[in-house]
N, C-alpha and C. Protein backbone atom coordinates (compact mmCIF):
# COMPACT_ATOMS: atom_id res chain seq x y z
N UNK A 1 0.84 -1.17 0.00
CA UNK A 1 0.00 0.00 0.00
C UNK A 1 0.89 1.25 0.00
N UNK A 2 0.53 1.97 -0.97
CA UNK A 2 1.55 3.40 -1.10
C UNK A 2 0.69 4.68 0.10
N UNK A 3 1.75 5.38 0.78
CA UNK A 3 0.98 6.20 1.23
C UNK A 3 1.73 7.68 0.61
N UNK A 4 0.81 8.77 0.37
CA UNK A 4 1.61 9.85 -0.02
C UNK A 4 1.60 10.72 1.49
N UNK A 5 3.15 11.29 1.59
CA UNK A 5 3.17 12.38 2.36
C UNK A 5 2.73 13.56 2.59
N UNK A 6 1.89 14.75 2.96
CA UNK A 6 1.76 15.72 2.42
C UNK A 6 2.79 16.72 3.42
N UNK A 7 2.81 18.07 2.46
CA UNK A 7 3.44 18.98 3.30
C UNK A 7 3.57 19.21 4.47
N UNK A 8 2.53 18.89 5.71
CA UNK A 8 2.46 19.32 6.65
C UNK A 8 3.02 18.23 7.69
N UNK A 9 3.28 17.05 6.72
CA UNK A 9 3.76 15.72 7.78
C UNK A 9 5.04 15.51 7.13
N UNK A 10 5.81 15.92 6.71
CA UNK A 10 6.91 15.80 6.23
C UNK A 10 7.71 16.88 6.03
N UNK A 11 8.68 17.16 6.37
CA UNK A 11 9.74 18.49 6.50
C UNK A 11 10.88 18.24 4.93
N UNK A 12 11.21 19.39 4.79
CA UNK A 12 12.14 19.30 3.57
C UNK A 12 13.64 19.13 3.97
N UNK A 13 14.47 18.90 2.98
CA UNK A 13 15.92 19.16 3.66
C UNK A 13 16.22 20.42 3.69
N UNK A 14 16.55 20.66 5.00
CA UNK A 14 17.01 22.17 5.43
C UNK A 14 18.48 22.44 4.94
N UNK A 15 17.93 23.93 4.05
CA UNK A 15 19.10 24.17 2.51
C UNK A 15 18.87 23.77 1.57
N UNK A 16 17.90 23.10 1.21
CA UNK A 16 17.77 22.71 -0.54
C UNK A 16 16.79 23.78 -0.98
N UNK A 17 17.05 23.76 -2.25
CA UNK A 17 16.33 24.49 -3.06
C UNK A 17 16.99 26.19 -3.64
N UNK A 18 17.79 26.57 -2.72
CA UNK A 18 18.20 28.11 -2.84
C UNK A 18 19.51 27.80 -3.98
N UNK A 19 19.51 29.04 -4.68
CA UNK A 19 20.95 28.97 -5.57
C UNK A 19 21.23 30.10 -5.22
N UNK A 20 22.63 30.22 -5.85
CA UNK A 20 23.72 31.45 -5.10
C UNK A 20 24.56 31.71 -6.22
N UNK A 21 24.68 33.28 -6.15
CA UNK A 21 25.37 33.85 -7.30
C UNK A 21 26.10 34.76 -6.29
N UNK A 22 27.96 34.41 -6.69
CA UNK A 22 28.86 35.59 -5.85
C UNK A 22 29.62 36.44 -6.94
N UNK A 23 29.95 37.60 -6.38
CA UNK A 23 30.94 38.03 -6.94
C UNK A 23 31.66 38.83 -6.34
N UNK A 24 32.64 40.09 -6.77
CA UNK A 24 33.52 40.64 -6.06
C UNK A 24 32.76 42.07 -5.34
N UNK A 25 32.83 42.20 -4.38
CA UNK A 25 32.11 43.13 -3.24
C UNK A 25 32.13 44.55 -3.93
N UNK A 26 33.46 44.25 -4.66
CA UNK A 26 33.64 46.37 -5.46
C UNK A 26 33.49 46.10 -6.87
N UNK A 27 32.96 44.81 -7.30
CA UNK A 27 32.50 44.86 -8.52
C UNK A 27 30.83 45.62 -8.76
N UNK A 28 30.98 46.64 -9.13
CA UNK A 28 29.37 47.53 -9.25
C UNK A 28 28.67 46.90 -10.21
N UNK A 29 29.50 47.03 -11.25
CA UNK A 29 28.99 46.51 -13.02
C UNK A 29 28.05 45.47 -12.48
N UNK A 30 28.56 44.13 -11.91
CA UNK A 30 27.98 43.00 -11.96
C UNK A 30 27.04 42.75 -10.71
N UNK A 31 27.69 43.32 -10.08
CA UNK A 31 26.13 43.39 -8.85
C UNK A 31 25.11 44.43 -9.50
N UNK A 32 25.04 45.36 -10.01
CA UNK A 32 23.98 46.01 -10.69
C UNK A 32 22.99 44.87 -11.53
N UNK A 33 23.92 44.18 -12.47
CA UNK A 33 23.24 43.26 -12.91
C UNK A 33 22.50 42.23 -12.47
N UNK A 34 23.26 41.75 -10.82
CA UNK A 34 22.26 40.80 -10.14
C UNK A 34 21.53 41.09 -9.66
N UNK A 35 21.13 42.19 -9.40
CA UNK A 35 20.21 43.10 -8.30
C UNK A 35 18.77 42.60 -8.57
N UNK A 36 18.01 42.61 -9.64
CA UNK A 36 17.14 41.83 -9.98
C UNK A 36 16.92 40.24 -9.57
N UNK A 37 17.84 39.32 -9.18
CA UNK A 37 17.69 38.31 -8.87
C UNK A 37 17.69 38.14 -7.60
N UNK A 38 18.06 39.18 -6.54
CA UNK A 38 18.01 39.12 -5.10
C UNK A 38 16.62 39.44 -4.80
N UNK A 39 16.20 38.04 -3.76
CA UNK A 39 14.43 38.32 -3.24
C UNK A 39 14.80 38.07 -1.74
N UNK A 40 14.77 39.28 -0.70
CA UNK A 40 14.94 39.53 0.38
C UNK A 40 13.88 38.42 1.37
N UNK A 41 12.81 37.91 0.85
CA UNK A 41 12.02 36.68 1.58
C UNK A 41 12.83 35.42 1.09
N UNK A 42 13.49 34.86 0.22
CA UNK A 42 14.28 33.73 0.15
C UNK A 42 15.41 34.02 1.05
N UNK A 43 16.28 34.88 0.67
CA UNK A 43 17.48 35.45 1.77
C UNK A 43 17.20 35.18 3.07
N UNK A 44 16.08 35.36 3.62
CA UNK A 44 15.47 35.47 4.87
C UNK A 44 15.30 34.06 5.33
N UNK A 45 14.98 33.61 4.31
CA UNK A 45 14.75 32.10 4.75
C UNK A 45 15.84 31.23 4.51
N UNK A 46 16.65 31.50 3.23
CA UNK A 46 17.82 30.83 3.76
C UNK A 46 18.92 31.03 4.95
N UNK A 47 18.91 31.83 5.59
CA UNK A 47 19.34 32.17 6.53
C UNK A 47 19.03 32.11 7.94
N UNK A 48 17.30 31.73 7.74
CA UNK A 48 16.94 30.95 9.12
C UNK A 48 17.00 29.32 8.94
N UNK A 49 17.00 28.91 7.75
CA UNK A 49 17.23 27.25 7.39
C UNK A 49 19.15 26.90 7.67
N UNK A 50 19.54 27.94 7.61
CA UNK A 50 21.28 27.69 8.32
C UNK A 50 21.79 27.51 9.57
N UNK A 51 20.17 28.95 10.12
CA UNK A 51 20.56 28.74 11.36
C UNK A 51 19.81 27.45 12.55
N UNK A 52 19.22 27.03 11.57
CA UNK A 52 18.25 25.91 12.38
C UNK A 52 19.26 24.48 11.79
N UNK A 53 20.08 24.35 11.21
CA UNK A 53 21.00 23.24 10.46
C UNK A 53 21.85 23.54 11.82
N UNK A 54 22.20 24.97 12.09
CA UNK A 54 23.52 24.71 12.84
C UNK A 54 23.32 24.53 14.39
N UNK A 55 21.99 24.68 14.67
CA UNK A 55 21.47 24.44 15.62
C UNK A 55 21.18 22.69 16.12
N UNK A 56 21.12 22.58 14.85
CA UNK A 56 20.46 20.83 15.00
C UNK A 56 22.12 19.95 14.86
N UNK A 57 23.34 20.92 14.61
CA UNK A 57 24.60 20.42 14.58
C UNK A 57 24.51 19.70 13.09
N UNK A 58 23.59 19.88 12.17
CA UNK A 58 23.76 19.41 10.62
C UNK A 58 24.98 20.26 9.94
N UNK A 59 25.48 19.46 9.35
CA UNK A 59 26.11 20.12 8.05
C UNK A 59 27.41 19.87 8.32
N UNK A 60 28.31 19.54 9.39
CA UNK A 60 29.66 19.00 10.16
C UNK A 60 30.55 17.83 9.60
């Protein structure tokens, strides 16, 4: 018998899903250009999904 999980009974892996674009801090040109791809609610959340990894001692 298959059972499906739904969202609310099953947790995701904490850190998947986010991608990351770096570059050089005094590069303007190219951070101008990423500026459009930064969404301050993902940021937000990847950054509480790091801090709940480092809390739970994941990622070591």
């Amino acid at each position: 018998m298959d059972i499906i999980l739904g969202p609310d009974e099953i947790l995701y892996a904490v850190g998947q899903g986010a991608l990351a674009v770096e570059c050089r801090a005094n590069d303007e040109n190219t951070i101008k250009l990423l500026e459009p791809l930064y969404d301050l609610q993902t940021a937000l959340r990847v950054t509480a999904e790091r801090s709940f990894l480092k809390t739970l001692g994941g990622g070591m």
